[in-house]
C-alpha atoms as a PDB file:
ATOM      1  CA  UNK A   1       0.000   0.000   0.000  1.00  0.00           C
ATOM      2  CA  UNK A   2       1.522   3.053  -0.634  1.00  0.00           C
ATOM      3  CA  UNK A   3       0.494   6.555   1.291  1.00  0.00           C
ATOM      4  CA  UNK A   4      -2.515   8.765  -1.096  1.00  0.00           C
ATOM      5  CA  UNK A   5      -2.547  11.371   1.404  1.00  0.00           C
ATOM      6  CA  UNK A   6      -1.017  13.263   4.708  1.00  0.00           C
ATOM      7  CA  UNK A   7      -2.843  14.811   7.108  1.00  0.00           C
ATOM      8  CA  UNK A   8      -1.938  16.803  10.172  1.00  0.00           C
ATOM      9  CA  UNK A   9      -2.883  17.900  13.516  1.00  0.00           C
ATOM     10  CA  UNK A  10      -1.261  20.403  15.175  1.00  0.00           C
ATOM     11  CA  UNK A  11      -0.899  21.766  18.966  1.00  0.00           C
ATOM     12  CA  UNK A  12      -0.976  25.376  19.806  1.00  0.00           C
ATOM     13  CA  UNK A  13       0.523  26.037  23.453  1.00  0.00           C
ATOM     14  CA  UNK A  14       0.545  29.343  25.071  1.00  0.00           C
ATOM     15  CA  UNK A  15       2.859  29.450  27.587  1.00  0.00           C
ATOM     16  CA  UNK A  16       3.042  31.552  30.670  1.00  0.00           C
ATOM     17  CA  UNK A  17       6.929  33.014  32.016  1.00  0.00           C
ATOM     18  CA  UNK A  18       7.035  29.404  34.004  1.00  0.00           C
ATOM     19  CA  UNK A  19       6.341  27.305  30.754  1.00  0.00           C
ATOM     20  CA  UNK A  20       3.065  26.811  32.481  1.00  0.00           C
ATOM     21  CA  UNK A  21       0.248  26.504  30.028  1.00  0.00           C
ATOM     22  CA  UNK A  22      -2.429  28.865  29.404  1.00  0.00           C
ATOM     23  CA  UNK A  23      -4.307  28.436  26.467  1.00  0.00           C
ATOM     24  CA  UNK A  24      -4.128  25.498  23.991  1.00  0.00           C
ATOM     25  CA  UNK A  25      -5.605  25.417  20.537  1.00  0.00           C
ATOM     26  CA  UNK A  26      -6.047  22.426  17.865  1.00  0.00           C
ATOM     27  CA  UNK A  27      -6.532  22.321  14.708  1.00  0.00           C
ATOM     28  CA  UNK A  28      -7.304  18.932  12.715  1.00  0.00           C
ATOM     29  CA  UNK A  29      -8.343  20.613   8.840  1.00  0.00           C
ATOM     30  CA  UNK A  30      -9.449  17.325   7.556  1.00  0.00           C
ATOM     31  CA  UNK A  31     -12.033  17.004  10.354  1.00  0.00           C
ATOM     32  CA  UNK A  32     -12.990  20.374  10.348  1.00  0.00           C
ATOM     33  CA  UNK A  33     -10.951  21.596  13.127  1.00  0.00           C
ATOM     34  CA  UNK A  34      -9.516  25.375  12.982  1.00  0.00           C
ATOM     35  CA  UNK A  35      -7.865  26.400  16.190  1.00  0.00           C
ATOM     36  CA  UNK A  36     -10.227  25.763  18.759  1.00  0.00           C
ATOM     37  CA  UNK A  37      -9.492  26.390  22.343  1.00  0.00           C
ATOM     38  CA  UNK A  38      -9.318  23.273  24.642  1.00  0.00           C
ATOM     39  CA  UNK A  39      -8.074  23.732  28.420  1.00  0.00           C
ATOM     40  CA  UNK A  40      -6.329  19.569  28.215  1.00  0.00           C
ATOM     41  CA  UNK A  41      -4.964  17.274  26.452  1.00  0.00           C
ATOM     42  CA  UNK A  42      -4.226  13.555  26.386  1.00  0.00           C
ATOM     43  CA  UNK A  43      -1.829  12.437  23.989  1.00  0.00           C
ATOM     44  CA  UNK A  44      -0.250   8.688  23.902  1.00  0.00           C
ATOM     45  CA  UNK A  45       2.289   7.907  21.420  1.00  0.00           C
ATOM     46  CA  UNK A  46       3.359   4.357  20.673  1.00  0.00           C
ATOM     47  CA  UNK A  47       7.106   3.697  20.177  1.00  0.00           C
ATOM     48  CA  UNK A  48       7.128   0.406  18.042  1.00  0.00           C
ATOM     49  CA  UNK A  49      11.183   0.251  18.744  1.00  0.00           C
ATOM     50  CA  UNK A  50      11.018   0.409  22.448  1.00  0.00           C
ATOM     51  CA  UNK A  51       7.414  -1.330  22.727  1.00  0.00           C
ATOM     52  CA  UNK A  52       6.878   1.709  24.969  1.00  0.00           C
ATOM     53  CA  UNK A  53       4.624   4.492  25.280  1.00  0.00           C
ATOM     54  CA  UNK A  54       5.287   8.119  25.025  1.00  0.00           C
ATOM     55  CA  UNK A  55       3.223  10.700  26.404  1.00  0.00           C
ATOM     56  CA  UNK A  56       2.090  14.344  26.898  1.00  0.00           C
ATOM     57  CA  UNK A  57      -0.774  15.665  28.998  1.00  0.00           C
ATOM     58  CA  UNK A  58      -0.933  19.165  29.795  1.00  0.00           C
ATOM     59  CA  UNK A  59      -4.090  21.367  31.405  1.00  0.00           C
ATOM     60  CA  UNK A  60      -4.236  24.715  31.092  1.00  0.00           C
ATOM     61  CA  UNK A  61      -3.976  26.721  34.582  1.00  0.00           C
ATOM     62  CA  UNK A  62      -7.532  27.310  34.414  1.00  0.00           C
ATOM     63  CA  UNK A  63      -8.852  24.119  33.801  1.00  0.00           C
ATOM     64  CA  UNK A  64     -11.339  23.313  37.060  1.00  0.00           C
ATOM     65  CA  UNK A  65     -10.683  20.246  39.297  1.00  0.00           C
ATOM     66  CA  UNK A  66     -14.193  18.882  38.688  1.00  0.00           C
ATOM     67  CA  UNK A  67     -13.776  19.264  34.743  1.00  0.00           C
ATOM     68  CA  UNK A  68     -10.594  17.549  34.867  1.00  0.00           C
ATOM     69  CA  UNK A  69     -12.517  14.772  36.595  1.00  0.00           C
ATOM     70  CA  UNK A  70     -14.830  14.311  34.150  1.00  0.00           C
ATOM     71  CA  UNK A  71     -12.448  14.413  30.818  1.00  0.00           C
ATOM     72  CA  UNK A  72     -10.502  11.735  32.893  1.00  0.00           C
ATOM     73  CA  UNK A  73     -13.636   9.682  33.260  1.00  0.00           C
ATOM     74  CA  UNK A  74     -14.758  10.117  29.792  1.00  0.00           C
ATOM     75  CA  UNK A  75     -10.938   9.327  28.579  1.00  0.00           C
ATOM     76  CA  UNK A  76     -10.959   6.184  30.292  1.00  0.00           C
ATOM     77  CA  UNK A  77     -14.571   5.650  28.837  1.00  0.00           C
ATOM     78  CA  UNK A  78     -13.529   6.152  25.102  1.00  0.00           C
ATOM     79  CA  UNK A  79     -10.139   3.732  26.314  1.00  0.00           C
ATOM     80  CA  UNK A  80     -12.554   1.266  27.147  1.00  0.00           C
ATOM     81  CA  UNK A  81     -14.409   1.575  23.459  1.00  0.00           C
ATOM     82  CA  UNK A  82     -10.886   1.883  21.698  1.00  0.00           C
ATOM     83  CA  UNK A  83      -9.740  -1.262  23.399  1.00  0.00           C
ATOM     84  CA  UNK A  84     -11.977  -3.430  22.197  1.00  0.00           C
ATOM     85  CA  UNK A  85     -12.336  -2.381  18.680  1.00  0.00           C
ATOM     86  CA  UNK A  86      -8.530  -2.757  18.331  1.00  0.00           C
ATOM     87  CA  UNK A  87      -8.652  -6.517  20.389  1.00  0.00           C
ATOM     88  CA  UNK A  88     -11.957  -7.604  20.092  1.00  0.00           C
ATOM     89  CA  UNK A  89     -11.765  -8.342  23.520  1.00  0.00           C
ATOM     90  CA  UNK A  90     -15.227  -7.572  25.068  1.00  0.00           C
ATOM     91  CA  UNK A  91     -14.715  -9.253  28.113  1.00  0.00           C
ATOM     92  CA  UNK A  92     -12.105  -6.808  29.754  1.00  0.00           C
ATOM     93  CA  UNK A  93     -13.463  -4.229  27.882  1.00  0.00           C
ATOM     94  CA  UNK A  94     -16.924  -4.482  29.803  1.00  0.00           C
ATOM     95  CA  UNK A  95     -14.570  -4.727  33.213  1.00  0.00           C
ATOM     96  CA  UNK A  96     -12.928  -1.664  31.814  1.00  0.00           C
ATOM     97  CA  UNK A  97     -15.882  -0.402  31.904  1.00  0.00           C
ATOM     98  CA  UNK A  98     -17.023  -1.529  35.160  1.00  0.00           C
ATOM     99  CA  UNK A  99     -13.654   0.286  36.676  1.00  0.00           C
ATOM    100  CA  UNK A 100     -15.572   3.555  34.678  1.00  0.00           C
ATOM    101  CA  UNK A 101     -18.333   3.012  36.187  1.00  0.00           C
ATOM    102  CA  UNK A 102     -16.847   2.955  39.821  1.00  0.00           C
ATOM    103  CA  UNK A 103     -14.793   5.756  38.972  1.00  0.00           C
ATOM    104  CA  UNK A 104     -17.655   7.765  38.323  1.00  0.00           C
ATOM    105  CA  UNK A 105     -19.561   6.777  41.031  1.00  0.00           C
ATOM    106  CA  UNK A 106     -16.847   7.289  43.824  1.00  0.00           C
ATOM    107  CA  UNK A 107     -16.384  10.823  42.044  1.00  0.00           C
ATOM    108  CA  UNK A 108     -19.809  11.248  42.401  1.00  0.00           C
ATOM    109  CA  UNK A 109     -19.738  12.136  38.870  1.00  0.00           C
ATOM    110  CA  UNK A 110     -23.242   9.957  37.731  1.00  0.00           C
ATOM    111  CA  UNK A 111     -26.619  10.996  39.880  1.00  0.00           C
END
């Protein structure tokens, strides 16, 4: 198979005098994306070489505790959906999902 077309998505982090974030922006132009503001991000990079994973996850400064709870909740949620489309592998996907589904609850994040 040979490559028919590139695509890029690209970062924008404003950084305060302590290389603290923020504001973040994203932009994805084949999904429609043109610098939108985001206050996180979760990014996981797979190094094939080292079988290890790379990683990045800033928040913005502003970004409040109890919405920080909730992207990690629905992170973990979406993990849980990733996982088993990539392994077919529904039964620790549904006890990934269980552990979402605790998380929530001791959060208090479901009523």
């Amino acid at each position: 198979m040979s490559v028919k077309h590139h695509s890029e998505i690209k970062f924008k982090v404003g950084l305060d005098e302590n290389k603290v974030p923020e504001e973040i922006a994203w932009s994805a132009k084949d999904g429609g994306i043109d610098n939108e503001a985001s206050k996180a991000i979760m990014l996981s990079v797979w190094d094939h070489k080292k079988k290890d994973t790379l990683r990045m996850d800033l928040w913005t400064k502003d970004m409040p505790v109890d919405e920080m709870k909730q992207f990690y909740h629905q992170t973990l949620v979406s993990m849980a959906d990733t996982f088993e489309r990539a392994t077919d592998d529904q039964k620790m996907s549904a006890t990934m999902r269980d552990f979402c589904d605790y998380f929530a609850e001791k959060l208090e994040l479901k009523k």
